[in-house]
Protein backbone atom coordinates (compact mmCIF):
# COMPACT_ATOMS: atom_id res chain seq x y z
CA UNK A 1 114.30 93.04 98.45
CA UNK A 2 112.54 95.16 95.99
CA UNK A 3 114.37 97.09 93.45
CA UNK A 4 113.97 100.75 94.55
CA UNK A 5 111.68 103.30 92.85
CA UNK A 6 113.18 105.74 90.29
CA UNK A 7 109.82 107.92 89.89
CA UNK A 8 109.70 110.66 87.08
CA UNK A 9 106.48 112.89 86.98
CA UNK A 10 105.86 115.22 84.07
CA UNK A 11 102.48 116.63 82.76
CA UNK A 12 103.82 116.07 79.27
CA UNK A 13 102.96 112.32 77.54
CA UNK A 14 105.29 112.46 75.34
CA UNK A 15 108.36 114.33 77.76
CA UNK A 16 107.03 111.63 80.42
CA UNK A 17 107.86 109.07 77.88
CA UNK A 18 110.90 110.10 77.13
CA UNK A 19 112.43 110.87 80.53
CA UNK A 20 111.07 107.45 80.82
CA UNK A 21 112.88 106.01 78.29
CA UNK A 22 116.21 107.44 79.01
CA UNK A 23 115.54 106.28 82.88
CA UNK A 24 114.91 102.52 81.72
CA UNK A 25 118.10 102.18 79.68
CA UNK A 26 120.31 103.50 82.00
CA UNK A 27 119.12 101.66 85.26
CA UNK A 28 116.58 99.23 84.53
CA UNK A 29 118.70 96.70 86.10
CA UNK A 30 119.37 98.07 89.27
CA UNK A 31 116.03 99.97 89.84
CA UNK A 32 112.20 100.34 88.94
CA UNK A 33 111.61 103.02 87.15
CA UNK A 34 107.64 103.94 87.51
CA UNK A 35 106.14 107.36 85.98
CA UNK A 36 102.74 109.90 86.92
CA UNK A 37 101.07 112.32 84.83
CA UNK A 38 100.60 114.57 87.95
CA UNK A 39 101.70 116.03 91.39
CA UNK A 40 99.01 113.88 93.22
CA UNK A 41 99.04 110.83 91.21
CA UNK A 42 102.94 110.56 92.23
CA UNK A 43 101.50 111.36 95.73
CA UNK A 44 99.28 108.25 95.97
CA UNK A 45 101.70 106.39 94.24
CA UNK A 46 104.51 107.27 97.15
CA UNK A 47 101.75 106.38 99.26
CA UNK A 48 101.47 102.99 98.28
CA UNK A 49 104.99 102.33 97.80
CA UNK A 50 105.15 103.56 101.62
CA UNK A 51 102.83 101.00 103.14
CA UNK A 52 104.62 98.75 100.75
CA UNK A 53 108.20 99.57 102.72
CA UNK A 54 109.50 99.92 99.05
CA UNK A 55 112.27 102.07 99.09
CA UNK A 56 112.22 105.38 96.58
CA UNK A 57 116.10 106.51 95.59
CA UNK A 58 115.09 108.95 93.05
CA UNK A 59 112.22 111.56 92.23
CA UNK A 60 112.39 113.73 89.23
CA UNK A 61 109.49 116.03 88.65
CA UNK A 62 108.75 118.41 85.88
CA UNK A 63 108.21 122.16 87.70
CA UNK A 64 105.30 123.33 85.87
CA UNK A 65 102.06 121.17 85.88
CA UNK A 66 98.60 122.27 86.65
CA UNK A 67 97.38 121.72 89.82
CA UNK A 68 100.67 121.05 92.39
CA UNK A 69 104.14 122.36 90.76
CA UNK A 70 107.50 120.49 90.85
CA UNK A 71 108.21 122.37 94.11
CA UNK A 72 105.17 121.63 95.50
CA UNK A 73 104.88 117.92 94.96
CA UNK A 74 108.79 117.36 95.66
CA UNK A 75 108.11 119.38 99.06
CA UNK A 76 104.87 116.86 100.24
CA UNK A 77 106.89 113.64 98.84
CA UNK A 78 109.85 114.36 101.45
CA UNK A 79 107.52 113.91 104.02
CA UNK A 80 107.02 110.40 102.82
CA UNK A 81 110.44 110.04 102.05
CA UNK A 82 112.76 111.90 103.34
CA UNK A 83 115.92 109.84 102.05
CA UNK A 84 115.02 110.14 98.46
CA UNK A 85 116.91 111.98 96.10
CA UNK A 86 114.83 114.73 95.15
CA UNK A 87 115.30 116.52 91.13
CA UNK A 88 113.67 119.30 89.14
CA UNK A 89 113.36 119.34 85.51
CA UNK A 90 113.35 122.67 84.13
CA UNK A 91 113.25 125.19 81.30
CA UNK A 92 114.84 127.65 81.02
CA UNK A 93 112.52 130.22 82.26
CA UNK A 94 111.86 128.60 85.48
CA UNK A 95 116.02 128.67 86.48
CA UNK A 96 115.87 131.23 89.45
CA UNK A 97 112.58 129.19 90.44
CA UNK A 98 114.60 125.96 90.52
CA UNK A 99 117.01 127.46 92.30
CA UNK A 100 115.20 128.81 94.59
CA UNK A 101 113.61 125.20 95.10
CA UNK A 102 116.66 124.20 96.21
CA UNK A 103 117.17 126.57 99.15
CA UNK A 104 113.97 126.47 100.02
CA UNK A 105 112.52 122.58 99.06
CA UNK A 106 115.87 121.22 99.79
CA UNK A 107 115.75 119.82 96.13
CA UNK A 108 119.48 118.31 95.75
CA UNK A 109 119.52 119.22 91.78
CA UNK A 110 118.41 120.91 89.02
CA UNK A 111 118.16 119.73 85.11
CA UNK A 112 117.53 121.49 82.27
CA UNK A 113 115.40 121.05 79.00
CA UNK A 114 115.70 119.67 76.83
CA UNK A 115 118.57 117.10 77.93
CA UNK A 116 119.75 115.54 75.17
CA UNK A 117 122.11 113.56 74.63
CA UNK A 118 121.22 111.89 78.14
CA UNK A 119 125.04 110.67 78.85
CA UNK A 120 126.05 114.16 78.90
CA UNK A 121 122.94 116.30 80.35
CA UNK A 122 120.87 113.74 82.63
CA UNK A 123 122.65 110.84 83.38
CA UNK A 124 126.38 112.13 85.38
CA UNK A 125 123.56 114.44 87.78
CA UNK A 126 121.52 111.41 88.32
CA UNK A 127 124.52 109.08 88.48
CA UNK A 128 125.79 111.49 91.36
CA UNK A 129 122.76 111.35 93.11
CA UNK A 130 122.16 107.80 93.60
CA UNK A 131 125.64 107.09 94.45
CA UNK A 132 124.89 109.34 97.19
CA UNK A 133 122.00 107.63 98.35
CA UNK A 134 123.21 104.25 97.53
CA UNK A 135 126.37 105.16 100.46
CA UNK A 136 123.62 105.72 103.44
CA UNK A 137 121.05 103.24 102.23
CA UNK A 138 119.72 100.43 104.59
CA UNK A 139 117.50 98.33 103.04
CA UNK A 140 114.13 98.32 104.27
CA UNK A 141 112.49 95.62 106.70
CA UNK A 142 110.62 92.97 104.19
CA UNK A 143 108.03 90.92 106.42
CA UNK A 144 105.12 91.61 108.10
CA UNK A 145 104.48 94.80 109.83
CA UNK A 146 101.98 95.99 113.23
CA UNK A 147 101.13 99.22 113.67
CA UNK A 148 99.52 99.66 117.33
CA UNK A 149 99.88 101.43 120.31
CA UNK A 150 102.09 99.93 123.47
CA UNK A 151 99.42 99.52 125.99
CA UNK A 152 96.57 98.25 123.82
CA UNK A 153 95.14 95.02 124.97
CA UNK A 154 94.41 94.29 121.14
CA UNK A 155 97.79 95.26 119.94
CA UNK A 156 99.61 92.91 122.49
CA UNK A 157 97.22 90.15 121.62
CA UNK A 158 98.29 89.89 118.27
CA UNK A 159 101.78 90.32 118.71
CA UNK A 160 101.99 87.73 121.25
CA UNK A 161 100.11 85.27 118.97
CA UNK A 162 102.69 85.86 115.62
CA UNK A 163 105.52 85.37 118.26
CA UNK A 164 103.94 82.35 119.18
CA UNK A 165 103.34 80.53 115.75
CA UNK A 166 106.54 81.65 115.15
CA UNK A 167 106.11 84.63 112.47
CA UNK A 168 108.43 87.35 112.27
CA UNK A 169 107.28 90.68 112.24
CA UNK A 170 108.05 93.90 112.67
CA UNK A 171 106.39 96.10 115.41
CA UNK A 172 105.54 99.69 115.24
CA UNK A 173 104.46 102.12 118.04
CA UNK A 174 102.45 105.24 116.41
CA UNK A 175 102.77 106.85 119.67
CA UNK A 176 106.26 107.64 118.95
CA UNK A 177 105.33 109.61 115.53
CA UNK A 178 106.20 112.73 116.85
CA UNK A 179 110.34 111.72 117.55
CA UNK A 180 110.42 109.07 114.88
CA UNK A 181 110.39 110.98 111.09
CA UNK A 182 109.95 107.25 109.69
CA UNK A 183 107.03 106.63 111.62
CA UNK A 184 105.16 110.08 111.06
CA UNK A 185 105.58 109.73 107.41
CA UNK A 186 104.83 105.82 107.62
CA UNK A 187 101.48 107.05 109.00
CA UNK A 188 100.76 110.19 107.19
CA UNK A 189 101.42 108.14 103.83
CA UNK A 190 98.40 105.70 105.23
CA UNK A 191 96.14 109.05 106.05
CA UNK A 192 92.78 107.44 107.76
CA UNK A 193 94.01 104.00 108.02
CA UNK A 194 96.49 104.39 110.29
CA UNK A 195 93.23 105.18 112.46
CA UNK A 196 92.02 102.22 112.67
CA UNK A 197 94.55 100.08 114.88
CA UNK A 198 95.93 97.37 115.66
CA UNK A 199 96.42 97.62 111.75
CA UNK A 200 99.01 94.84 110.12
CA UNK A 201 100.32 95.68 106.95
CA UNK A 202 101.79 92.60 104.26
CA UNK A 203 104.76 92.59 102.12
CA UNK A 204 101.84 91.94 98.82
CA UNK A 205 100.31 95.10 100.00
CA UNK A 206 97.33 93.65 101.65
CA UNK A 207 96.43 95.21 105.03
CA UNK A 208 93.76 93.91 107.78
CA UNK A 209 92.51 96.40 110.58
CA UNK A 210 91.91 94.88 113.80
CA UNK A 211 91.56 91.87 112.56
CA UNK A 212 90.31 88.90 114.50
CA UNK A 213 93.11 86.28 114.97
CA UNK A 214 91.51 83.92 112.51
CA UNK A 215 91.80 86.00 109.61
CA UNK A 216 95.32 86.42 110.85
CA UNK A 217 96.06 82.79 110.58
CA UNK A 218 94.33 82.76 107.25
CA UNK A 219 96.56 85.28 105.97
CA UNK A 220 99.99 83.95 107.01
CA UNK A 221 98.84 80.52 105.90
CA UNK A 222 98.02 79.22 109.22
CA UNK A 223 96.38 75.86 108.91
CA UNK A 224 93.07 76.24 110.67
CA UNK A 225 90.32 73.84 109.09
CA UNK A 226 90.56 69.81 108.69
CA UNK A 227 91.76 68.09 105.43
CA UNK A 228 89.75 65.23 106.59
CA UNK A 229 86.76 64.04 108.69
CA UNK A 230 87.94 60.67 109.89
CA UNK A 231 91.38 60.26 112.12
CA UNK A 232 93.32 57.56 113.94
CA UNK A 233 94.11 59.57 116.51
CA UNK A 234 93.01 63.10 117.59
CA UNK A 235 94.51 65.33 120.24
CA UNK A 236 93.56 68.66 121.94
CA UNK A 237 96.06 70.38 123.05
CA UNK A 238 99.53 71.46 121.59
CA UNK A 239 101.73 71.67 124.41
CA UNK A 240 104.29 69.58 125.03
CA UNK A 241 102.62 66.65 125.93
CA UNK A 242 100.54 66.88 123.25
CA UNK A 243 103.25 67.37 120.57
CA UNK A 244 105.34 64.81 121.86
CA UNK A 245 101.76 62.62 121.48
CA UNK A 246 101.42 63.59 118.02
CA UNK A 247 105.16 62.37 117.38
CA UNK A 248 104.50 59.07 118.87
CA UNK A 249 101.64 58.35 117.32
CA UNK A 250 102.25 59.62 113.71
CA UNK A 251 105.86 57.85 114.11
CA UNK A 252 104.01 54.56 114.13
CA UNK A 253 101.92 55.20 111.21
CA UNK A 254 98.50 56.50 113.12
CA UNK A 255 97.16 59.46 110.65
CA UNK A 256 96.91 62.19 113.43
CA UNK A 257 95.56 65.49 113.95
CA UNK A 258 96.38 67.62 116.39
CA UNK A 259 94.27 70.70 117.52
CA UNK A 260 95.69 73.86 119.97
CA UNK A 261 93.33 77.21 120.77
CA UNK A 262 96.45 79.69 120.34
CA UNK A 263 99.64 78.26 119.31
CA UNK A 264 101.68 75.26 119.44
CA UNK A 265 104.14 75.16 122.58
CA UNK A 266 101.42 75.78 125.49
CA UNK A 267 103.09 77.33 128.40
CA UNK A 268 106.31 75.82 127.90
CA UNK A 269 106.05 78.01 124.58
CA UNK A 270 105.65 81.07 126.68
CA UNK A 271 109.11 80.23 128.65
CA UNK A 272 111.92 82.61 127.70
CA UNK A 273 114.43 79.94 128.91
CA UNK A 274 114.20 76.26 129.88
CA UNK A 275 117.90 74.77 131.01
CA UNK A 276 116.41 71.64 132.99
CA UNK A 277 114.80 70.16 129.82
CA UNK A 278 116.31 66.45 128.73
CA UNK A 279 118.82 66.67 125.65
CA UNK A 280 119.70 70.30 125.49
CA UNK A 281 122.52 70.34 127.80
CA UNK A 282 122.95 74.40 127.00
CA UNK A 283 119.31 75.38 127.39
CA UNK A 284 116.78 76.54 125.06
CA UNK A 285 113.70 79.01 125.09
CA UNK A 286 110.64 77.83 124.72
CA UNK A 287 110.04 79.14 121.58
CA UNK A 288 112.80 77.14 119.91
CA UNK A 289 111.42 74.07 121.58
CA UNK A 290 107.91 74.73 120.30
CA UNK A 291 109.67 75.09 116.94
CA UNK A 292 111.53 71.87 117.08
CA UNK A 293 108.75 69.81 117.89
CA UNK A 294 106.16 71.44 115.38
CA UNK A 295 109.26 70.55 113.02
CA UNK A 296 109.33 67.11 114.34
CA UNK A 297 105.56 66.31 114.19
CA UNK A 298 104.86 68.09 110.77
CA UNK A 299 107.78 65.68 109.14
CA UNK A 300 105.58 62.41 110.49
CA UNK A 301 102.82 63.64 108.97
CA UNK A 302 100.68 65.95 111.96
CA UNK A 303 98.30 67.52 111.03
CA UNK A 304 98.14 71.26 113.11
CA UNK A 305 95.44 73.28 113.66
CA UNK A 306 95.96 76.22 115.35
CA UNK A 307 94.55 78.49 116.30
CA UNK A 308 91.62 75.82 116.40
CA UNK A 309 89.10 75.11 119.37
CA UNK A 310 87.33 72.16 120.29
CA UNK A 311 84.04 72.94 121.94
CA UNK A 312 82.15 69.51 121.83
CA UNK A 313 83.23 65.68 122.88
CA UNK A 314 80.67 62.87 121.89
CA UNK A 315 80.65 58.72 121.63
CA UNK A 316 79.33 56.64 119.01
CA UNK A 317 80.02 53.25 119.27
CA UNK A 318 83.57 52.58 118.68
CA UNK A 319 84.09 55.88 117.60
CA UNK A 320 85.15 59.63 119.05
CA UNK A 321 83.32 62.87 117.98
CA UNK A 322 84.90 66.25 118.31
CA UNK A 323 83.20 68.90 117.42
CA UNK A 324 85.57 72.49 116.74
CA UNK A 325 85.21 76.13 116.93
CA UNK A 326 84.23 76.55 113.09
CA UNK A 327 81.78 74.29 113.22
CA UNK A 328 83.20 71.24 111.84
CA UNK A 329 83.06 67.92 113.20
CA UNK A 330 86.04 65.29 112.80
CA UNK A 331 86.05 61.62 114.15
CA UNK A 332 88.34 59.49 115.63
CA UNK A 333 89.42 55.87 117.20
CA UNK A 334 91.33 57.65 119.72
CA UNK A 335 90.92 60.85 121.89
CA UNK A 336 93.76 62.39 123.80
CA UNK A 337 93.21 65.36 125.83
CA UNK A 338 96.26 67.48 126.55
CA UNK A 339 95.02 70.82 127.45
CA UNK A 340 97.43 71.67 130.30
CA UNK A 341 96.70 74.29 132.89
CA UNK A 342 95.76 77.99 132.78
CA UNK A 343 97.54 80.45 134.77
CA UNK A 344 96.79 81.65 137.69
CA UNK A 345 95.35 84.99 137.92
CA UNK A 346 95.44 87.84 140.67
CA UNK A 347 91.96 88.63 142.04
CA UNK A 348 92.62 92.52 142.11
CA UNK A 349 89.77 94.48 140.95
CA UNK A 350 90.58 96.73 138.08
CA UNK A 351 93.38 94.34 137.22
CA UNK A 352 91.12 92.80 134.28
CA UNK A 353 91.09 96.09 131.85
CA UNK A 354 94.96 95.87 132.64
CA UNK A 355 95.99 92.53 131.02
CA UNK A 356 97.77 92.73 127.67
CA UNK A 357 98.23 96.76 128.61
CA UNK A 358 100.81 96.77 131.50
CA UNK A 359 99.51 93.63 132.74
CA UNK A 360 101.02 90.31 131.46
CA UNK A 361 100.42 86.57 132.89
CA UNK A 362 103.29 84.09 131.05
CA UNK A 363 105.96 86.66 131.30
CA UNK A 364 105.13 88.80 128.44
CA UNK A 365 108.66 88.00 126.35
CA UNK A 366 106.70 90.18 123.20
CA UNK A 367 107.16 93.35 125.83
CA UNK A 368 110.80 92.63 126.48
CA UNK A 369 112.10 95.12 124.19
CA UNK A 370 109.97 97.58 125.48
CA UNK A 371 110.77 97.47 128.86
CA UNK A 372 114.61 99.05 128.35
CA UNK A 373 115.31 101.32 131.15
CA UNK A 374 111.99 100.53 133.22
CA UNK A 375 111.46 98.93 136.35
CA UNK A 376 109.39 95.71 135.60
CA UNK A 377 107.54 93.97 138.29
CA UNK A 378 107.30 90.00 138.28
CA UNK A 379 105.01 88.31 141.13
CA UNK A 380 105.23 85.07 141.91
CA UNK A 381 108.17 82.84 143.21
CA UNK A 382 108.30 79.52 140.72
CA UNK A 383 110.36 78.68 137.87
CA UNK A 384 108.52 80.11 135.39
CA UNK A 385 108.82 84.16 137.17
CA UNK A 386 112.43 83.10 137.72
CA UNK A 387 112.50 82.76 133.73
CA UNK A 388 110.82 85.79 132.99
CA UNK A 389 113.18 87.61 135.71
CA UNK A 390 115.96 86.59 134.37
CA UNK A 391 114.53 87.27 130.14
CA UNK A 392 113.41 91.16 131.63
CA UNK A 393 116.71 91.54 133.42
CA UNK A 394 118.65 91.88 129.65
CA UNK A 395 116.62 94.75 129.24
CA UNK A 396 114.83 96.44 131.88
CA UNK A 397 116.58 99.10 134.37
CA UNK A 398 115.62 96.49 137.37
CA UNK A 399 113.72 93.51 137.98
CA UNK A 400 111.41 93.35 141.12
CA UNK A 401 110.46 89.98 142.27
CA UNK A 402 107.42 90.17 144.55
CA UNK A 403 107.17 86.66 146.33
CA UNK A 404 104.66 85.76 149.10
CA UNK A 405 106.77 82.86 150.47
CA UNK A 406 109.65 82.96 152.30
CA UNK A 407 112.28 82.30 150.30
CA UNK A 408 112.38 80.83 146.69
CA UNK A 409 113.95 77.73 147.63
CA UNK A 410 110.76 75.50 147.85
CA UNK A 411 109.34 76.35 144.88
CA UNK A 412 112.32 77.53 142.29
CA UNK A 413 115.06 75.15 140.62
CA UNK A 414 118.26 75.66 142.55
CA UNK A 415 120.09 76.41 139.33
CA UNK A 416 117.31 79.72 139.09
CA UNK A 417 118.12 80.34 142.12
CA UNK A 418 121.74 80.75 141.95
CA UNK A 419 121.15 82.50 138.58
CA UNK A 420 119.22 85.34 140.23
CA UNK A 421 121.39 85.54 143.16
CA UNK A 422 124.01 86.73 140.56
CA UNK A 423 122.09 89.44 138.56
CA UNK A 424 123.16 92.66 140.08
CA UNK A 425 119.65 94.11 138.83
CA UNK A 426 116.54 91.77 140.12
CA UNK A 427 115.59 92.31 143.49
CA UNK A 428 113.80 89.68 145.46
């Protein structure tokens, strides 16, 4: 985590200096201690530090400077951050001002000038003030970070594909701005940007605005383009069969590439939990076995491309041709396709505008969360609805399983069965 943000602001070079100084020898080891000449330089600082997810312990601003006073600019920055400790420096003209500040800007303290010597004027106030906030600190989440509303199509998509390839993030809803203070003043501190959604916002600072998933994988460091034109062994397809292809085949020395449209795992990947599979006598999701077997295949030297497409197959003597999305063109002694199924899809009209906004086909485990206290409606009768019915049933209100056959028996593992039969809130 980064060391949180002592930030002094003074109109004065040479008091800004000094407060500096004093600041820096006294908890430079501990904190950051950063500095603005103004009201609204601090501003866009705090601004930055906010999109950041830096935290800010401390502000201490001068009270008068042109433009925005002390007041003023300690009054706008608690909007941004409303757990920092908040400080005027005053004179001694300006006391019934300062205090007024208090009552009325909820500043938590007042200092005089000049305040030397610092370890008996300046430092016990300050040394109060962030042991306060240092008792009801939580440190700040550090990863990646998606702004976006709940039932856009756009903002699903790119959730589903970090949970899929197996990057952490951290999801925001702006919708909920008006009850969550750290949300408004997450998106008042990014002013027009947080317009522009899905928005995803980097621990370096960087931030893409509905960005396509490419430049997604770019950014995370996502391998997406070929090292290499020329292959022993090329497959499509990064579901299980594929990956377990790429294993083989890499185990016994074949230099092998393999190339999936979204992410490794396939469908299996979408699974929130597979007990029937060989070797994992307790179960696993799908997720974890996508992870073990990108593991696997990436320590036999695989070569992963995703998210990749191949759009082209060709022969040439001996050889195989495969043409991909980007417009590269590898070749190969061998060609395995392993592109699985699709899902089936429900021939409803409207139901298209729906999907990824209410509407999910692989059982939606990204939504999961969000589904606490709803009703959630799963059709279809097979193992992988069972899955999702059981995944929802942690956190929805009830679980609705709409089935056209007559019973789940001929198309639903027994052990699914009996699972369901015993979860007081799914309905069949």
């Amino acid at each position: 985590m980064p060391k949180p943000v002592l930030l002094t602001v003074d109109d004065d070079p040479e008091v800004l200096r000094a407060i500096e100084r004093d600041l820096r020898s006294r908890y430079s080891n501990r904190y950051r201690v950063m500095r603005a000449n103004s009201g609204s330089a601090a501003l866009d600082t705090l601004r930055e530090l906010k999109a950041r997810n830096n935290p800010v312990a401390l502000l201490l601003a001068d009270q008068r400077m042109p433009q925005m006073d002390g007041v003023g600019f300690l009054s706008e920055a608690m909007e941004m951050h409303p757990l920092a400790k908040r400080a005027l420096l005053t004179a001694y003209a300006d006391t019934s001002a300062a205090i007024d500040a208090i009552n009325e800007a909820r500043v938590h303290y007042y200092l005089m000038k000049p305040w030397d010597p610092p370890e008996e004027k300046l430092f016990p106030a300050l040394d109060d003030l962030l042991h306060d906030w240092t008792a009801t600190f939580r440190p700040p989440y550090e990863g990646i970070r998606v702004l976006g509303t709940r039932w856009s199509t756009r903002s699903y998509e790119l959730r589903d594909f970090l949970a899929r390839n197996q990057v952490p993030y951290q999801w925001i809803d702006v919708e909920l701005s008006q009850s969550d203070p750290e949300v408004r003043s997450l998106v008042a501190s990014l002013g027009p940007e947080a317009e522009t959604l899905p928005l995803i916002l980097f621990p370096d600072g960087a931030r893409l605005a509905e960005p396509p998933l490419p430049a997604v994988a770019d950014k995370i460091g996502l391998r997406t383009h070929t090292q290499t034109s020329f292959y022993d062994l090329a497959i499509v397809g990064g579901g299980p069969a594929g990956l377990a292809a790429a294993v083989y085949g890499a185990s016994e020395g074949l230099h092998t590439v393999m190339i999936e449209r979204e992410a490794p795992g396939g469908q299996a990947g979408l699974s929130s939990r597979i007990e029937n599979y060989l070797g994992f006598p307790s179960g696993l999701s799908g997720n974890d076995l996508a992870r073990r077997a990108v593991a696997q295949a990436r320590r036999f030297g695989v070569e992963i491309l995703a998210p990749q497409e191949a759009v082209g197959i060709r022969a040439e003597g001996p050889y195989r041709f495969l043409k991909l999305a980007d417009g590269f063109e590898i070749s190969c002694h061998a060609l395995l396709l392993a592109m699985g199924v699709q899902w089936r899809t429900l021939d409803i009209p409207g139901i298209e505008r729906l999907q990824g906004a209410g509407v999910y086909y692989g059982g939606g485990t990204s939504e999961a969360l969000a589904c606490k206290g709803e009703t959630v409606y799963i059709i279809g009768g097979a193992n992988s609805a069972g899955q999702a019915a059981m995944h929802f049933s942690k956190f929805a209100e009830k679980v609705v399983m709409l089935v056209r056959g007559i019973s789940l028996a001929s198309t639903m593992s027994h052990y699914l069965i009996e699972q369901i039969e015993k979860t007081s809130n799914i309905e069949v």
